[in-house]
PDB file of N, CA and C in Angstrom:
ATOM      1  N   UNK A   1      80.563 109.673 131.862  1.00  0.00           N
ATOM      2  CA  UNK A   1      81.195 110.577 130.926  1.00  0.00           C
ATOM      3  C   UNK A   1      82.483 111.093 131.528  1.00  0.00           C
ATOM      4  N   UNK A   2      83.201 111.090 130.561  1.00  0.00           N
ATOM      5  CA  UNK A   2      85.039 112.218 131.136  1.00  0.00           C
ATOM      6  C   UNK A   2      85.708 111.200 131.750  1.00  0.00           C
ATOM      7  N   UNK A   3      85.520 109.683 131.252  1.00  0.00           N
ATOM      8  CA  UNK A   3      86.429 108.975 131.664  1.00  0.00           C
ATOM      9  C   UNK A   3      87.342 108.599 130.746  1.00  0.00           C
ATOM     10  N   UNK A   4      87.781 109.237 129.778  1.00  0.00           N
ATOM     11  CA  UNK A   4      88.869 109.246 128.702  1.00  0.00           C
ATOM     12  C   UNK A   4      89.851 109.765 129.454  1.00  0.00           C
ATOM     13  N   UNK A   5      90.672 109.364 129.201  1.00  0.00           N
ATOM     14  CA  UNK A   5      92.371 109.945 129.821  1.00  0.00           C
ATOM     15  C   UNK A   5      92.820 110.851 128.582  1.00  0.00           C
ATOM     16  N   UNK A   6      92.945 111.763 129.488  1.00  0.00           N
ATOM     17  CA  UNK A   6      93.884 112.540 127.908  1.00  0.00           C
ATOM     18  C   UNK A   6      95.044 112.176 128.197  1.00  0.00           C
ATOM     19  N   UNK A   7      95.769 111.600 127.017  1.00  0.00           N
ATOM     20  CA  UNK A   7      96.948 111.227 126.773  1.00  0.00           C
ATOM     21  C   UNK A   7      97.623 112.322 125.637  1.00  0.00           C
ATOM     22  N   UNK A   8      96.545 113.377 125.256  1.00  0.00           N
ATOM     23  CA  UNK A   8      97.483 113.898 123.922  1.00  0.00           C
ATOM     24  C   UNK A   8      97.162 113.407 122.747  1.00  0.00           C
ATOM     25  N   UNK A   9      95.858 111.981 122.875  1.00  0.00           N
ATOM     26  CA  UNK A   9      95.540 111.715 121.626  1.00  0.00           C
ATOM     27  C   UNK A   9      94.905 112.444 120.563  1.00  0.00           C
ATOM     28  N   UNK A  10      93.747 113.406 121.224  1.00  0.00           N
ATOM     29  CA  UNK A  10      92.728 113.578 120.370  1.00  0.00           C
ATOM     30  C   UNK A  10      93.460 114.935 120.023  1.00  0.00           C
ATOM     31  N   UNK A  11      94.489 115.449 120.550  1.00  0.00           N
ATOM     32  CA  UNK A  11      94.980 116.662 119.627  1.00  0.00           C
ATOM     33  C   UNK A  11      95.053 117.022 117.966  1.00  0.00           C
ATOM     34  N   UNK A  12      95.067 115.657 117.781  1.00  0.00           N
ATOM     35  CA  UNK A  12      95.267 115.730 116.456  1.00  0.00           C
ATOM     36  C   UNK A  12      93.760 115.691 115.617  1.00  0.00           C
ATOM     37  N   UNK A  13      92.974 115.628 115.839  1.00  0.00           N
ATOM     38  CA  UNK A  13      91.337 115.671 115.626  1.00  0.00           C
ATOM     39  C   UNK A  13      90.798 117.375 114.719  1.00  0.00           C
ATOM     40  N   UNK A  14      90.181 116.904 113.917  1.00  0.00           N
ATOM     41  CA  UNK A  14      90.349 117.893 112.991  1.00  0.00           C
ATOM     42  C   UNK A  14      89.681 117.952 111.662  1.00  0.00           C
ATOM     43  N   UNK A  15      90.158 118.887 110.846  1.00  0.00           N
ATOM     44  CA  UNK A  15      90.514 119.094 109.683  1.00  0.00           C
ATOM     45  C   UNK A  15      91.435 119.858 109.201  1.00  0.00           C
ATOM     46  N   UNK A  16      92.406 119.329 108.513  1.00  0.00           N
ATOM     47  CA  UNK A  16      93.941 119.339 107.689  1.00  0.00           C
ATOM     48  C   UNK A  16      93.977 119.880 106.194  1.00  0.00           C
ATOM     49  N   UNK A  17      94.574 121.324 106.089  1.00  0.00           N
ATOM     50  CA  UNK A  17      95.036 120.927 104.988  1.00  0.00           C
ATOM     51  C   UNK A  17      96.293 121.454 104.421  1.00  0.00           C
ATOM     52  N   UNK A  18      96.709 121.131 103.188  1.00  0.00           N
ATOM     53  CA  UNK A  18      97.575 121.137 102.801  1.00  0.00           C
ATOM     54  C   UNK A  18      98.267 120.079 101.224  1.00  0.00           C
ATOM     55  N   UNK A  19      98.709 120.984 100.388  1.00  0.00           N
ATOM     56  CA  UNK A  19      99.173 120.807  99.310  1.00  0.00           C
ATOM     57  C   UNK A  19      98.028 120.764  98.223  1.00  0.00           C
ATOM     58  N   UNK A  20      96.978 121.258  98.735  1.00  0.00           N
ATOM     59  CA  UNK A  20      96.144 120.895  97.951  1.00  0.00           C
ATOM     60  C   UNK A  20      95.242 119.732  98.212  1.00  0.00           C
ATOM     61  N   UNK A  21      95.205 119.485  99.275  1.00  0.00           N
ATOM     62  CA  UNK A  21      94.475 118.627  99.860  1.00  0.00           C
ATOM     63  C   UNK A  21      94.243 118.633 101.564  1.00  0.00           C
ATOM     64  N   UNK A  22      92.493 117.898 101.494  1.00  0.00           N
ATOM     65  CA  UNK A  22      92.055 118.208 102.839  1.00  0.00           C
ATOM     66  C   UNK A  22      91.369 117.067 103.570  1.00  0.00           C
ATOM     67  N   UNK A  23      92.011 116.428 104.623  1.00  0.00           N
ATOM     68  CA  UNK A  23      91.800 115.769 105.300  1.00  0.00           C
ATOM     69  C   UNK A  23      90.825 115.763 106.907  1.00  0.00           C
ATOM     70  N   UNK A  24      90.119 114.901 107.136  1.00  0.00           N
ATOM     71  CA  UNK A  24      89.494 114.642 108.556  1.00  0.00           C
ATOM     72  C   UNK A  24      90.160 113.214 109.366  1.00  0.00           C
ATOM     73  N   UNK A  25      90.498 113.940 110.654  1.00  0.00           N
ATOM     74  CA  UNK A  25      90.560 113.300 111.871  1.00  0.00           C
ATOM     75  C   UNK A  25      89.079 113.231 112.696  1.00  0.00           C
ATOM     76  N   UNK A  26      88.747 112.035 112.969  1.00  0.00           N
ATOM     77  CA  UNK A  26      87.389 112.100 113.703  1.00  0.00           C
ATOM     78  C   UNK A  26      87.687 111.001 114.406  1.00  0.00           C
ATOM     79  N   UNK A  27      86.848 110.582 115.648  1.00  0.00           N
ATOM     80  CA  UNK A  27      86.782 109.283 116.684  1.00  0.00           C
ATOM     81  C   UNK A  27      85.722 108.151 115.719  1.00  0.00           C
ATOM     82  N   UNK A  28      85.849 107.086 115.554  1.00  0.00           N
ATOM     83  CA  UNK A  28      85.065 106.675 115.181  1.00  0.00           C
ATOM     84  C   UNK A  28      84.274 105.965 116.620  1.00  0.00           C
ATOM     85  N   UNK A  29      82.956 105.489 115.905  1.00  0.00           N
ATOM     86  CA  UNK A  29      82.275 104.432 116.659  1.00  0.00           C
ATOM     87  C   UNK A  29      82.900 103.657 117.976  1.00  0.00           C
ATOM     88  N   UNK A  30      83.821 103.043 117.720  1.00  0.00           N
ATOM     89  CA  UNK A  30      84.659 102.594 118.807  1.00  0.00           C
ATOM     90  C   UNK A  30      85.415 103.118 119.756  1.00  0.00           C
ATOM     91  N   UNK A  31      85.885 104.297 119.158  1.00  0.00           N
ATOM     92  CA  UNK A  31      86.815 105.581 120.019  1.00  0.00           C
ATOM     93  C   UNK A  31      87.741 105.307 119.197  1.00  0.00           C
ATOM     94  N   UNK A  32      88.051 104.641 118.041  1.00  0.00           N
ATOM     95  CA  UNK A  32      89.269 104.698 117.264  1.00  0.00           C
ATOM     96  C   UNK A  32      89.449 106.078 116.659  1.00  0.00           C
ATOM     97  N   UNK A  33      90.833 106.402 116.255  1.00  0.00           N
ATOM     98  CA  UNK A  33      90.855 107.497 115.116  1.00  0.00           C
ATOM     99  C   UNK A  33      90.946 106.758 114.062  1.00  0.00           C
ATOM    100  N   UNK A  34      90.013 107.926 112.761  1.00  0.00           N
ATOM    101  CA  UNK A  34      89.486 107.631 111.805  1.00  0.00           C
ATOM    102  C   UNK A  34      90.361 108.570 110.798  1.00  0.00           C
ATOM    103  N   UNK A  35      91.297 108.353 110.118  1.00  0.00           N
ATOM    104  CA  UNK A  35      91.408 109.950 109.047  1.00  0.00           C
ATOM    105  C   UNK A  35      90.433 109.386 107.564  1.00  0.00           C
ATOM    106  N   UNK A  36      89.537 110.451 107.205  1.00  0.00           N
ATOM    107  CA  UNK A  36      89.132 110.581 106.027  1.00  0.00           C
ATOM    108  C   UNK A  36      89.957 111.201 105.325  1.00  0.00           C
ATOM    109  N   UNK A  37      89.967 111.073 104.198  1.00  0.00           N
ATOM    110  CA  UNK A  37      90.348 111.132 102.955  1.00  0.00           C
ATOM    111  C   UNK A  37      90.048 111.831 101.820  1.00  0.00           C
ATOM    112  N   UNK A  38      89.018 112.542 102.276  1.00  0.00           N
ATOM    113  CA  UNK A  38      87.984 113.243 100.908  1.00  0.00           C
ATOM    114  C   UNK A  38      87.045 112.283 100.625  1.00  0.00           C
ATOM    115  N   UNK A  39      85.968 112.996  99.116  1.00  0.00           N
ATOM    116  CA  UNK A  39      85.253 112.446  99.060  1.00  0.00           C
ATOM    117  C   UNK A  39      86.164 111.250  97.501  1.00  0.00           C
ATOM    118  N   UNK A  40      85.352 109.604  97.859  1.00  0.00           N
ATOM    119  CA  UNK A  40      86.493 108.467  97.020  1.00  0.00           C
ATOM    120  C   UNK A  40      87.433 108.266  97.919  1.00  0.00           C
ATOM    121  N   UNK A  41      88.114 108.929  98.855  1.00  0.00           N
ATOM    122  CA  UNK A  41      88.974 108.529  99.259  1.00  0.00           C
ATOM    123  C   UNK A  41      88.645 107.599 100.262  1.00  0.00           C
ATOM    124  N   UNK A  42      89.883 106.309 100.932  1.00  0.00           N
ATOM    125  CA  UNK A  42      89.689 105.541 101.835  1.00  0.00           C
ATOM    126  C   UNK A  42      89.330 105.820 103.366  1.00  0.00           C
ATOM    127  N   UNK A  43      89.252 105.071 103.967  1.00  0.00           N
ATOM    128  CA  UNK A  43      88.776 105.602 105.432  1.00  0.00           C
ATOM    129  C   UNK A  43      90.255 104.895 106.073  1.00  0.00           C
ATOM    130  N   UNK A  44      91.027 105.459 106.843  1.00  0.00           N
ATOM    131  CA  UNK A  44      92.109 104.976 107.360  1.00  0.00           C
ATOM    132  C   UNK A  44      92.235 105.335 108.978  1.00  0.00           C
ATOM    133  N   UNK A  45      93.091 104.080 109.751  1.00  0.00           N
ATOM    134  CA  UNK A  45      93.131 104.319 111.022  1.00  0.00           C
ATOM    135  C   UNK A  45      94.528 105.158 111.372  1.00  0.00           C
ATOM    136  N   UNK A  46      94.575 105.950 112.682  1.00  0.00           N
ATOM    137  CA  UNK A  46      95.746 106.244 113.533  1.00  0.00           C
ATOM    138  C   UNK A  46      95.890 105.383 114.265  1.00  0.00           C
ATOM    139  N   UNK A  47      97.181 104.535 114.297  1.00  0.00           N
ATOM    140  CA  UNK A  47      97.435 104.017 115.949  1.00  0.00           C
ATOM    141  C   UNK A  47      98.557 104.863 116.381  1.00  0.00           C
ATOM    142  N   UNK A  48      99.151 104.930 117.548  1.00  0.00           N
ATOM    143  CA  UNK A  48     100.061 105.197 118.404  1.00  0.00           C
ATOM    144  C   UNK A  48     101.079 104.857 117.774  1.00  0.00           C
ATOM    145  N   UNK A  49     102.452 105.661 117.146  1.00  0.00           N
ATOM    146  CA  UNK A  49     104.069 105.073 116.937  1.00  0.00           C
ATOM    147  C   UNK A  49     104.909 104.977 118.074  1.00  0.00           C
ATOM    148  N   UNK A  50     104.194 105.237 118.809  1.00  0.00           N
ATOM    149  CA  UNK A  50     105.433 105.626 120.151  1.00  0.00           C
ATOM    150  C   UNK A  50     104.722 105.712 121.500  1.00  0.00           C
ATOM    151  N   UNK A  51     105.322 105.043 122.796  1.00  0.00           N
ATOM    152  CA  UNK A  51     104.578 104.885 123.907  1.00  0.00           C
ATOM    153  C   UNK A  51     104.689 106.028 124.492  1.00  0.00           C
ATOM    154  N   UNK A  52     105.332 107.036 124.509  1.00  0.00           N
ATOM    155  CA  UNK A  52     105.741 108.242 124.876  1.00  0.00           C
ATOM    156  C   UNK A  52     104.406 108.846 125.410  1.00  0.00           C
ATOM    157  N   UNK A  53     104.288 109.871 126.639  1.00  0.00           N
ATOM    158  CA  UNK A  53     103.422 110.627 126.655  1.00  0.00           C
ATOM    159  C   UNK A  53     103.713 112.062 126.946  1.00  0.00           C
ATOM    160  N   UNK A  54     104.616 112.176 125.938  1.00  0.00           N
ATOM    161  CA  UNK A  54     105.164 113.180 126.313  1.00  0.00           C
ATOM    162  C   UNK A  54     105.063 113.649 124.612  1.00  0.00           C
ATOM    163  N   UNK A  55     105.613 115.391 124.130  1.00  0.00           N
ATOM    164  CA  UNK A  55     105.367 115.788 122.748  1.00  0.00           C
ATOM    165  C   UNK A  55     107.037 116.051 122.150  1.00  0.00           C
ATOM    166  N   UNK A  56     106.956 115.459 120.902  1.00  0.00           N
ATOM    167  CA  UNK A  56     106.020 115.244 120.128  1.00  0.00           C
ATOM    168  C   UNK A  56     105.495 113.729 119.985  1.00  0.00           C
ATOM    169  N   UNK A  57     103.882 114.262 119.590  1.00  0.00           N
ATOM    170  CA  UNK A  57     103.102 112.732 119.471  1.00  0.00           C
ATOM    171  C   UNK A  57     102.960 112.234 117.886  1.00  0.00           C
ATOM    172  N   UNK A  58     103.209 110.878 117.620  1.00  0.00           N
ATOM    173  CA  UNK A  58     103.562 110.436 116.091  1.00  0.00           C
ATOM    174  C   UNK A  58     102.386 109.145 116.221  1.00  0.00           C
ATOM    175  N   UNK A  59     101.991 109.186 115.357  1.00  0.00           N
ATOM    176  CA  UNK A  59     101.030 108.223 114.604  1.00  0.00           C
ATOM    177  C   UNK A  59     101.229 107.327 113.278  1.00  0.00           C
ATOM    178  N   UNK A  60     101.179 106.203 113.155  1.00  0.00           N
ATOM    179  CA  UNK A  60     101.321 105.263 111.692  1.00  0.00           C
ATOM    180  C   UNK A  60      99.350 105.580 111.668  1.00  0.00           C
ATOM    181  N   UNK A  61      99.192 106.188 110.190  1.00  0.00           N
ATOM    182  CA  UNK A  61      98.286 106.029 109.383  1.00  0.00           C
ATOM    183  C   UNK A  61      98.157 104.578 108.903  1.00  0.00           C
ATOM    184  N   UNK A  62      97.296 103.780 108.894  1.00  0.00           N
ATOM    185  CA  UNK A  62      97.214 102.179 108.896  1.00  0.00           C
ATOM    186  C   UNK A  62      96.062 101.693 107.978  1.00  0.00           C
ATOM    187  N   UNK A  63      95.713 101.253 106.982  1.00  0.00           N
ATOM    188  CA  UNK A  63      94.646 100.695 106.451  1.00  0.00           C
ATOM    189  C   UNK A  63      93.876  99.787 107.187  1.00  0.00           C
ATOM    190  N   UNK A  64      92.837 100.203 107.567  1.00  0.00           N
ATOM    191  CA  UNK A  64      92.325  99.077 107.659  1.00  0.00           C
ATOM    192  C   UNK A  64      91.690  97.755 107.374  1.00  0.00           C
ATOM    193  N   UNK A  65      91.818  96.487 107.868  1.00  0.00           N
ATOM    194  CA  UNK A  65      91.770  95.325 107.527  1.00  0.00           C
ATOM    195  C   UNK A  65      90.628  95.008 108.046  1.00  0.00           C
ATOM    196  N   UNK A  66      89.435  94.446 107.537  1.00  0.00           N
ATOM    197  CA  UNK A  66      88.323  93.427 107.252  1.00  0.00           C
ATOM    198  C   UNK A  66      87.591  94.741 108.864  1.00  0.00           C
ATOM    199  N   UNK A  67      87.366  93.955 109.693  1.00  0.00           N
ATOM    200  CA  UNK A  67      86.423  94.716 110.791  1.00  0.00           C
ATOM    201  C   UNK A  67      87.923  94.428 112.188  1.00  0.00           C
ATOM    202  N   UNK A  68      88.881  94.414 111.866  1.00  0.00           N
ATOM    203  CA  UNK A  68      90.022  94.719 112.943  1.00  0.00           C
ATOM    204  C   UNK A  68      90.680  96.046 113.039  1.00  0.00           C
ATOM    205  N   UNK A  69      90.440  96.767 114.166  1.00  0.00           N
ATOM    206  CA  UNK A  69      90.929  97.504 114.106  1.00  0.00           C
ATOM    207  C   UNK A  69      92.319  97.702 114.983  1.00  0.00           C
ATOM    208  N   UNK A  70      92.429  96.319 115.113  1.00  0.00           N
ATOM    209  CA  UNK A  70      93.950  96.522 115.954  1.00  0.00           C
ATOM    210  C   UNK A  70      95.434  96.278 114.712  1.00  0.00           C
ATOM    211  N   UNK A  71      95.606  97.184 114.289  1.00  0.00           N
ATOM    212  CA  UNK A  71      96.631  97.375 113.307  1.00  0.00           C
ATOM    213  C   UNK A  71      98.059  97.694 113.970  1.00  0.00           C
ATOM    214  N   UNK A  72      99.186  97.685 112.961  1.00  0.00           N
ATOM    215  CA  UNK A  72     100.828  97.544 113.830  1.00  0.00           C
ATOM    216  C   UNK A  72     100.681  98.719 113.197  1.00  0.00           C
ATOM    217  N   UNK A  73     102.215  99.572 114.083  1.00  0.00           N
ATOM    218  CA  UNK A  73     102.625 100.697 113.006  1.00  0.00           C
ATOM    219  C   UNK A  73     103.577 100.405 112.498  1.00  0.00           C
ATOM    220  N   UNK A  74     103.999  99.311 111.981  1.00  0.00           N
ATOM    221  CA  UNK A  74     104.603  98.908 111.629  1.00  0.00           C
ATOM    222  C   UNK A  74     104.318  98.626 109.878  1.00  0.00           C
ATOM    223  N   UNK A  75     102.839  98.375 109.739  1.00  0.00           N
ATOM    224  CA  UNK A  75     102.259  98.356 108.132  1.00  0.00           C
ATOM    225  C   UNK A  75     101.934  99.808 108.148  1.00  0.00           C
ATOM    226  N   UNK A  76     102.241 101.584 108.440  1.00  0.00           N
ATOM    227  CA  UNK A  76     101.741 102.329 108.239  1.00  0.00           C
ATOM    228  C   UNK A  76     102.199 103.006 106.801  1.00  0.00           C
ATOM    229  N   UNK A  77     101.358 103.389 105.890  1.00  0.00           N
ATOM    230  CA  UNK A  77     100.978 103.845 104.869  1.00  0.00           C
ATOM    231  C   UNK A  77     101.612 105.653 105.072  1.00  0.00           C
ATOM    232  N   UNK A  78     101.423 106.058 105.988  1.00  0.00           N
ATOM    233  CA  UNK A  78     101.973 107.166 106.248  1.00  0.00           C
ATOM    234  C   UNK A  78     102.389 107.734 108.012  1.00  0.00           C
ATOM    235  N   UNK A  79     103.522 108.534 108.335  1.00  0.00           N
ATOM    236  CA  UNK A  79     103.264 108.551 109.938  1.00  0.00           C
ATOM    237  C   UNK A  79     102.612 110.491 110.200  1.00  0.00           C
ATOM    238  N   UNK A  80     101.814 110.280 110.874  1.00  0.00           N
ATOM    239  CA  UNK A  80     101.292 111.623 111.612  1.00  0.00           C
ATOM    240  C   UNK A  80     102.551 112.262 112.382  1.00  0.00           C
ATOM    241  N   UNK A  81     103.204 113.386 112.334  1.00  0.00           N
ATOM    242  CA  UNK A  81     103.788 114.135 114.131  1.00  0.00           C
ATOM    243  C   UNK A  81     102.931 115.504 114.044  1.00  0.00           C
ATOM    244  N   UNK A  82     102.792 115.310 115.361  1.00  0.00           N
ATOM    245  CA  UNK A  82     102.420 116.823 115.799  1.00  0.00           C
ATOM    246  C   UNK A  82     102.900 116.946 116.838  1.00  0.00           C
ATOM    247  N   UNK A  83     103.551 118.424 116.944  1.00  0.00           N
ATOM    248  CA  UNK A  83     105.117 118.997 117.903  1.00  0.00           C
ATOM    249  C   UNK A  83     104.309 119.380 119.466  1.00  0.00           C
ATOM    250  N   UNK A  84     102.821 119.880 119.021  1.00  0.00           N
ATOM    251  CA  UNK A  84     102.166 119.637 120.668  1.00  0.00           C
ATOM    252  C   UNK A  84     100.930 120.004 120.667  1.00  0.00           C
ATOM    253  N   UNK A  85     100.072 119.916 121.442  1.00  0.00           N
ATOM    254  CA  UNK A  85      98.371 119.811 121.072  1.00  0.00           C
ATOM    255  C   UNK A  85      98.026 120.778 120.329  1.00  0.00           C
ATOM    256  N   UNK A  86      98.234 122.016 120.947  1.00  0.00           N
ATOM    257  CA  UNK A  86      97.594 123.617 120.083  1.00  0.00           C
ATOM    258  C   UNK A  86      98.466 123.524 119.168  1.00  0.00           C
ATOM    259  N   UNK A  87      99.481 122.922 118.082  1.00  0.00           N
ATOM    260  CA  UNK A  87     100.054 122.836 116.700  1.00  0.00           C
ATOM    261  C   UNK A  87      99.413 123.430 115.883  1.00  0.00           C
ATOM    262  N   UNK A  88      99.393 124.518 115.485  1.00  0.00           N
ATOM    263  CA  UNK A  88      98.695 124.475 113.848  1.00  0.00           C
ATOM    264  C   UNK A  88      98.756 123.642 112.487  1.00  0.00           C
ATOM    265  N   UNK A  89     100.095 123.086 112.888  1.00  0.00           N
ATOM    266  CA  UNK A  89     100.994 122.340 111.615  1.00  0.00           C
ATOM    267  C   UNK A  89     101.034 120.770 112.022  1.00  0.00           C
ATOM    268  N   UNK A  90     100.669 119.751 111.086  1.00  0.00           N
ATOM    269  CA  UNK A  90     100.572 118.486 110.992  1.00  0.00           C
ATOM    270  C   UNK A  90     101.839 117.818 110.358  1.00  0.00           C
ATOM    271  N   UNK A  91     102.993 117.235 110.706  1.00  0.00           N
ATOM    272  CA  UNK A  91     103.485 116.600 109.179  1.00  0.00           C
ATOM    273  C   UNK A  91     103.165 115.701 108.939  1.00  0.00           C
ATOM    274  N   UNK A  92     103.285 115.358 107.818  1.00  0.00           N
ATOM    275  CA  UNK A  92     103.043 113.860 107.257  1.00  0.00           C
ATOM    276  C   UNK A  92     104.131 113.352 106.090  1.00  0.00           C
ATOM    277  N   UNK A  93     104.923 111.887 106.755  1.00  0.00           N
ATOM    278  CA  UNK A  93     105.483 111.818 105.929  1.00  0.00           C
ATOM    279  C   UNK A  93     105.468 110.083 105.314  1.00  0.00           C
ATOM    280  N   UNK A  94     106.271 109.645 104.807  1.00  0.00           N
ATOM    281  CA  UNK A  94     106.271 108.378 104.450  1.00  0.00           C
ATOM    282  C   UNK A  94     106.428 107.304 105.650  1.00  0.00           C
ATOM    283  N   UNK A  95     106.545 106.598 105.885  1.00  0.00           N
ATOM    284  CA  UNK A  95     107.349 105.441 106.232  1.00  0.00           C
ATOM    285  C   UNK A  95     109.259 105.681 106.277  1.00  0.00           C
ATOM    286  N   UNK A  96     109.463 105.815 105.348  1.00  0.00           N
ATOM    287  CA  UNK A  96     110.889 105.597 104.655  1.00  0.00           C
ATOM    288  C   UNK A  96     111.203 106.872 105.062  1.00  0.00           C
ATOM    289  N   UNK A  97     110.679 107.891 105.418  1.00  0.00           N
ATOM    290  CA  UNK A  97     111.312 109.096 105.955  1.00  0.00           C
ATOM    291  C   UNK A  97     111.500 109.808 105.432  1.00  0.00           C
ATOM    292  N   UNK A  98     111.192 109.590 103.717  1.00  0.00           N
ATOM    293  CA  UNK A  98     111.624 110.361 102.972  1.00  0.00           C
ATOM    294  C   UNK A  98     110.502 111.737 102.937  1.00  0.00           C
ATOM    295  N   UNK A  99     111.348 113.263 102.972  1.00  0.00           N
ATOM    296  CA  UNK A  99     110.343 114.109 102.793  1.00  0.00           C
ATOM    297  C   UNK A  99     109.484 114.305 104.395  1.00  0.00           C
ATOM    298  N   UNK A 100     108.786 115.652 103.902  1.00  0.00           N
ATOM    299  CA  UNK A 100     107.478 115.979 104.554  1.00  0.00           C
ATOM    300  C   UNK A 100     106.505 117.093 104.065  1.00  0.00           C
ATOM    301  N   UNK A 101     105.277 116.989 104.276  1.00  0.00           N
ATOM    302  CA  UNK A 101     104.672 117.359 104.158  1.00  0.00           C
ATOM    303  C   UNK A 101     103.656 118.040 104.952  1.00  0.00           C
ATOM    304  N   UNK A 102     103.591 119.699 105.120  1.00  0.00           N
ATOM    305  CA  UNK A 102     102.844 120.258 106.267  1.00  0.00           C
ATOM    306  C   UNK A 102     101.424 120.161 106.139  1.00  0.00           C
ATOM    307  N   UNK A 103     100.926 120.417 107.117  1.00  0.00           N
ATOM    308  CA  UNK A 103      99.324 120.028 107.138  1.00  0.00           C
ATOM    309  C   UNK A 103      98.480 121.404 107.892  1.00  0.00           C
ATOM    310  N   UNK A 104      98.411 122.455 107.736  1.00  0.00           N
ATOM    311  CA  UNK A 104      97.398 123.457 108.605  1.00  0.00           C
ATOM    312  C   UNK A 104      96.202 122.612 108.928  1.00  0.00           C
ATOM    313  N   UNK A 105      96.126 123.658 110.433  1.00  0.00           N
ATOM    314  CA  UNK A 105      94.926 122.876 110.673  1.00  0.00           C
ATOM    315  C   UNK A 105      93.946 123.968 110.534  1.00  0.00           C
ATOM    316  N   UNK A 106      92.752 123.521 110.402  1.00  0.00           N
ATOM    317  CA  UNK A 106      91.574 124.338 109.807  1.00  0.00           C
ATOM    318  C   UNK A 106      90.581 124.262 111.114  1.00  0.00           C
ATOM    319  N   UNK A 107      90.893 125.819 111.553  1.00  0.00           N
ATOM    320  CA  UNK A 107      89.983 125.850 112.484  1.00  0.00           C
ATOM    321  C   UNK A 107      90.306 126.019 113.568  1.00  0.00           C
ATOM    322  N   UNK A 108      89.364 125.628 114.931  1.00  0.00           N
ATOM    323  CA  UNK A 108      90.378 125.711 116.378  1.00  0.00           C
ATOM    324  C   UNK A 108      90.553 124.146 116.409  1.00  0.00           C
ATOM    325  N   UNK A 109      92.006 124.125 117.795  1.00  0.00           N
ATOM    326  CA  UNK A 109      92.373 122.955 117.648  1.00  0.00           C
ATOM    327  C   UNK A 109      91.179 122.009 118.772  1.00  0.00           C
ATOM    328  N   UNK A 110      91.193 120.747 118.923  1.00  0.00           N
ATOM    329  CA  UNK A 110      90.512 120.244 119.880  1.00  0.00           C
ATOM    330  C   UNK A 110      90.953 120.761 121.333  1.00  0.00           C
ATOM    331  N   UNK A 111      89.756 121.073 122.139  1.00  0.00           N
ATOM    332  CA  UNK A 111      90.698 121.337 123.356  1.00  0.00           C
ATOM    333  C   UNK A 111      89.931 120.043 124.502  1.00  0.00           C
ATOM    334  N   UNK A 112      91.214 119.666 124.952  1.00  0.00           N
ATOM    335  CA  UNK A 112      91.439 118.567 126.084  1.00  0.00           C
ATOM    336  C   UNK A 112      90.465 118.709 127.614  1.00  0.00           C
ATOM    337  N   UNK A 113      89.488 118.300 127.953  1.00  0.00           N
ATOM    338  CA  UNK A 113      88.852 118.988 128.871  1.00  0.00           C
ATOM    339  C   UNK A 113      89.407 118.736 130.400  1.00  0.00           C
ATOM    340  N   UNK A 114      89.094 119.058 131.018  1.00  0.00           N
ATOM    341  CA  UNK A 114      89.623 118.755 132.756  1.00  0.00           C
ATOM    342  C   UNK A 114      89.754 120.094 133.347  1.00  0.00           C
ATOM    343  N   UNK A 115      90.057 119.508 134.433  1.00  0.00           N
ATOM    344  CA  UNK A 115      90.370 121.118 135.643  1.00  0.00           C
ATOM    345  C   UNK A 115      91.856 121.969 135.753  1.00  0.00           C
ATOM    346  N   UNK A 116      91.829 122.736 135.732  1.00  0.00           N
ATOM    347  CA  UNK A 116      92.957 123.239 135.543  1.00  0.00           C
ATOM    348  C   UNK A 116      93.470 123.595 134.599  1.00  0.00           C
ATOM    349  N   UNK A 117      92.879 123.212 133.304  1.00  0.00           N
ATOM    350  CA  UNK A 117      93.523 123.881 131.642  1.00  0.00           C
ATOM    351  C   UNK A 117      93.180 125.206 131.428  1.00  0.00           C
ATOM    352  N   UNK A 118      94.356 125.705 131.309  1.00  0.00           N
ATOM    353  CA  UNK A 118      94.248 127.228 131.165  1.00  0.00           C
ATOM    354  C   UNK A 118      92.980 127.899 129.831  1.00  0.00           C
ATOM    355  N   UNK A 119      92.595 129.169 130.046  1.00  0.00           N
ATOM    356  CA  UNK A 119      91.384 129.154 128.567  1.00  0.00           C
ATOM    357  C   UNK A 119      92.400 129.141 127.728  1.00  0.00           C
ATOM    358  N   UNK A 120      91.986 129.009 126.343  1.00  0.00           N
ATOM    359  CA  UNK A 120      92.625 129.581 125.284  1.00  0.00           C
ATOM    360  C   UNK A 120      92.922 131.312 124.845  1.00  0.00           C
TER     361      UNK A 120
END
């Protein structure tokens, strides 16, 4: 156990909302991120937009295809930023750049475990 590297991924892990709508970030089965959708809605992946490990961290929202979960962000459906782990605010915007859209987060944020992280 605790051999995950925090990279800043799972910051974004959650529940979102905004505009009238409310979204889940969860790990799936594999350790992938999962965003739900509501209930009807699709099950969609996060990959990584950017090798960066540094903030802010951006994500392509990605459909997933048949049982692969290695997707480009390059087909993303929408991109995730969040400005730094404890964010309250999600954006989400197109592809095309057009616009954004804020996202509260509902709740406390995930916190990153290891030695040395200050409490909240």
């Amino acid at each position: 156990m605790g051999d995950v590297v925090d990279d800043g991924e799972d910051a974004c892990l959650g529940e979102w909302r905004g505009k009238g709508k409310t979204f889940k970030i969860h790990r799936g089965p594999s350790r992938e991120l999962i965003v739900e959708m509501g209930a009807g809605g699709h099950s969609l992946l996060l990959v990584a937009a950017d090798d960066e490990r540094q903030w802010p961290k951006k994500w392509a929202v990605v459909r997933r295809v048949g049982s692969s979960s290695s997707m480009a962000a390059s087909s993303a459906v929408y991109i995730f930023e969040l400005q730094r782990a404890a964010s309250p605010v999600l954006l989400v915007r197109k592809p095309s750049g057009e616009g954004a859209v804020e996202f509260a987060r509902i709740g406390q944020p995930a916190e990153p475990s290891g030695p040395g992280r200050p409490p909240a």
